[in-house]
C-alpha atoms as a PDB file:
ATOM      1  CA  UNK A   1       0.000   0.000   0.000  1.00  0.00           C
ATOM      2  CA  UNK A   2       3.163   2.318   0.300  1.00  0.00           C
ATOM      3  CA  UNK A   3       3.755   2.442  -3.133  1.00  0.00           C
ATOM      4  CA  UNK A   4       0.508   2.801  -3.772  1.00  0.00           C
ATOM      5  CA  UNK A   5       0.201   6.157  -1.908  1.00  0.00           C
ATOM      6  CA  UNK A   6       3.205   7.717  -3.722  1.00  0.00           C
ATOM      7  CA  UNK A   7       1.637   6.881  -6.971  1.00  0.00           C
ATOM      8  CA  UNK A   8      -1.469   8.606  -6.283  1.00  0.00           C
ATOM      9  CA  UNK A   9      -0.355  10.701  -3.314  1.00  0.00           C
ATOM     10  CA  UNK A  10      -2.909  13.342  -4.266  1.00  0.00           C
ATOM     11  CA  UNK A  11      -6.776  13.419  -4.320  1.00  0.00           C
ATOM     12  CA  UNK A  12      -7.845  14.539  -7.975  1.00  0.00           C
ATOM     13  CA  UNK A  13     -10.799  16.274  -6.462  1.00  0.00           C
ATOM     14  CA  UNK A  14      -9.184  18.414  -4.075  1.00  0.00           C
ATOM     15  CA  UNK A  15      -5.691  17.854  -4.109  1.00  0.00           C
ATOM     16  CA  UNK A  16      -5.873  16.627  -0.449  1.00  0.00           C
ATOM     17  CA  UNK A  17      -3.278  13.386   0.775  1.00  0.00           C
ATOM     18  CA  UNK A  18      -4.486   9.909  -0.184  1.00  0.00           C
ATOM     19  CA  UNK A  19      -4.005   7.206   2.089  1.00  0.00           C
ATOM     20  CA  UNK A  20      -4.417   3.418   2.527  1.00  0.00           C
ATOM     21  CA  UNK A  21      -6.876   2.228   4.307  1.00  0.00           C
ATOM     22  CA  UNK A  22      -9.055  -1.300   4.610  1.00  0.00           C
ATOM     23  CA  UNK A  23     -12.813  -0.322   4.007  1.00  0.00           C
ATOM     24  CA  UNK A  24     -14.933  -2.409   6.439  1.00  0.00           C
ATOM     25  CA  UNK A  25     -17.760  -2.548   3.934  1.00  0.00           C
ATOM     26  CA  UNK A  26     -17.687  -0.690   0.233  1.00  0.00           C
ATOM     27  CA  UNK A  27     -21.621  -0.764  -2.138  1.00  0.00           C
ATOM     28  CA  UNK A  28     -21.226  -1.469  -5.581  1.00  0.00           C
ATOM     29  CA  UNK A  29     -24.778  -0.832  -7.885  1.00  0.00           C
ATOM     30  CA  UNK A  30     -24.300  -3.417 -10.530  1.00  0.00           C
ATOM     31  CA  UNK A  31     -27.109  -2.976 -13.238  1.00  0.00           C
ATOM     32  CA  UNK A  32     -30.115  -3.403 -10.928  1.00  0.00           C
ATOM     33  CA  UNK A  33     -28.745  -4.922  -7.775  1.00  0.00           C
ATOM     34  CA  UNK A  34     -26.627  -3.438  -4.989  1.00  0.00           C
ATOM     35  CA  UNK A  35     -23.630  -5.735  -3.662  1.00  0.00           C
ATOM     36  CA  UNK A  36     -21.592  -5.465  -0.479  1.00  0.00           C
ATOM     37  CA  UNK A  37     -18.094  -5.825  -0.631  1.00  0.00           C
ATOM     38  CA  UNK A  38     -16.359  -6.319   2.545  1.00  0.00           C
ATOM     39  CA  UNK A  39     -12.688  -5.495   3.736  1.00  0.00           C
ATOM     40  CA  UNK A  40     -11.748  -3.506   0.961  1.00  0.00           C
ATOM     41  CA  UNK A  41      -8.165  -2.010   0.332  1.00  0.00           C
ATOM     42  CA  UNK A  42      -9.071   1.819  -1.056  1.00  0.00           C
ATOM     43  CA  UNK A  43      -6.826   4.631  -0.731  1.00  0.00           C
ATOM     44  CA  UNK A  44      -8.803   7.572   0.604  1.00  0.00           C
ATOM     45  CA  UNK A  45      -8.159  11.215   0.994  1.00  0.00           C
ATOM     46  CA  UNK A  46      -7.726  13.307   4.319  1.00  0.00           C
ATOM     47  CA  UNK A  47      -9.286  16.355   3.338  1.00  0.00           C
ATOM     48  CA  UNK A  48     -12.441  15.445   1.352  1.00  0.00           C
ATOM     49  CA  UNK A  49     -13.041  11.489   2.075  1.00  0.00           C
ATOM     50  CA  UNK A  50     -13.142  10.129  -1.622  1.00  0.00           C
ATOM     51  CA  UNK A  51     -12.504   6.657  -2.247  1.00  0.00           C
ATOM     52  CA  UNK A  52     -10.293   5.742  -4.980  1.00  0.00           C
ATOM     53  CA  UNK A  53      -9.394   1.755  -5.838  1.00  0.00           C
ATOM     54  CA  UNK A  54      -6.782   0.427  -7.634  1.00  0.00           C
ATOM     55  CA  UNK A  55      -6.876  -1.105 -10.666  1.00  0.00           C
ATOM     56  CA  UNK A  56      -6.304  -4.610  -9.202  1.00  0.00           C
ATOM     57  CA  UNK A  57      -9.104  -3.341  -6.822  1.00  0.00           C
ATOM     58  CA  UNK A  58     -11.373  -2.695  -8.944  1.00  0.00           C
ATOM     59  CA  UNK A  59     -11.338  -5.176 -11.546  1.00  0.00           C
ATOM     60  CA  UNK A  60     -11.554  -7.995  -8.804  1.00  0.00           C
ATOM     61  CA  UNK A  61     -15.189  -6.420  -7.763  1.00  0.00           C
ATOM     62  CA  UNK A  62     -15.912  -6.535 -11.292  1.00  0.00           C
ATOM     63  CA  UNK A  63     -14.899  -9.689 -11.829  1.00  0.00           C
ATOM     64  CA  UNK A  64     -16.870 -11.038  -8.719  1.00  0.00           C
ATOM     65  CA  UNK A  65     -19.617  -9.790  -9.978  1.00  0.00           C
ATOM     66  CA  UNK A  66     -19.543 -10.594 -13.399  1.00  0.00           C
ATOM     67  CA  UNK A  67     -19.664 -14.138 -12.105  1.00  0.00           C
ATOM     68  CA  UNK A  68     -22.965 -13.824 -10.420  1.00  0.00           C
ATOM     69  CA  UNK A  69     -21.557 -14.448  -7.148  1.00  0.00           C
ATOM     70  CA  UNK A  70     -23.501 -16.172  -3.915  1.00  0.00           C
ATOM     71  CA  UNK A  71     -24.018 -13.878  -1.570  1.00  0.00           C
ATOM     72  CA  UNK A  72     -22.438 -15.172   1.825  1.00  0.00           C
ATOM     73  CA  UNK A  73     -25.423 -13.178   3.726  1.00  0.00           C
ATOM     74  CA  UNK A  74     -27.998 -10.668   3.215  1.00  0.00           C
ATOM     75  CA  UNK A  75     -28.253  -7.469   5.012  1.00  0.00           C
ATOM     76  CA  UNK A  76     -31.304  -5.370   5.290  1.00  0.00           C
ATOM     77  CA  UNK A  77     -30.658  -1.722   4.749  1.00  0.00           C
ATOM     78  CA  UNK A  78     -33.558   0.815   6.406  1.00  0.00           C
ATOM     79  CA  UNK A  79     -34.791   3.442   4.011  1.00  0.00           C
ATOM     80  CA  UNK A  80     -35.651   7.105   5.669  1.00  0.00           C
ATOM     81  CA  UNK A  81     -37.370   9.783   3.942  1.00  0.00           C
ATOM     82  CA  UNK A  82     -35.306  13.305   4.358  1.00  0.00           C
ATOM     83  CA  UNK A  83     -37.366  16.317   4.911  1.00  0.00           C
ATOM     84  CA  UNK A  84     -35.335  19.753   4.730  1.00  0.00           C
END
């Protein structure tokens, strides 16, 4: 994950410091489903919180899904309506 960080040290949104960290859960909207990926490497920035993956990263999540995996569980997600 070192090198990692000092080949994308910066956040392309900001400009803010990426670094590694190991996402306890990551959502992924593929066509009409949502999946859960869990313990995901991600290098995120300091200042503003975006997520970037790696290449490896990513193309393992698509390649998971692309096989129609089995889900190991479900989880139920509660839906609130915002009123401002």
């Amino acid at each position: 994950m070192e090198q990692l960080e000092q080949q994308l040290g910066q956040c392309s949104y900001c400009g803010g410091s990426l670094h590694p960290k190991i996402l306890s859960y990551y959502d992924q909207i593929w066509g009409d489903e949502t999946y859960r990926f869990e313990n995901v490497p991600a290098l995120v920035c300091a200042a503003c919180g975006e997520i970037f993956f790696t290449a490896e990263v990513d193309q393992a999540m698509d390649r998971a899904l692309q096989g129609h995996p089995e889900p190991k569980r479900f989880v139920q997600v509660p839906v609130v309506e915002l009123s401002v």
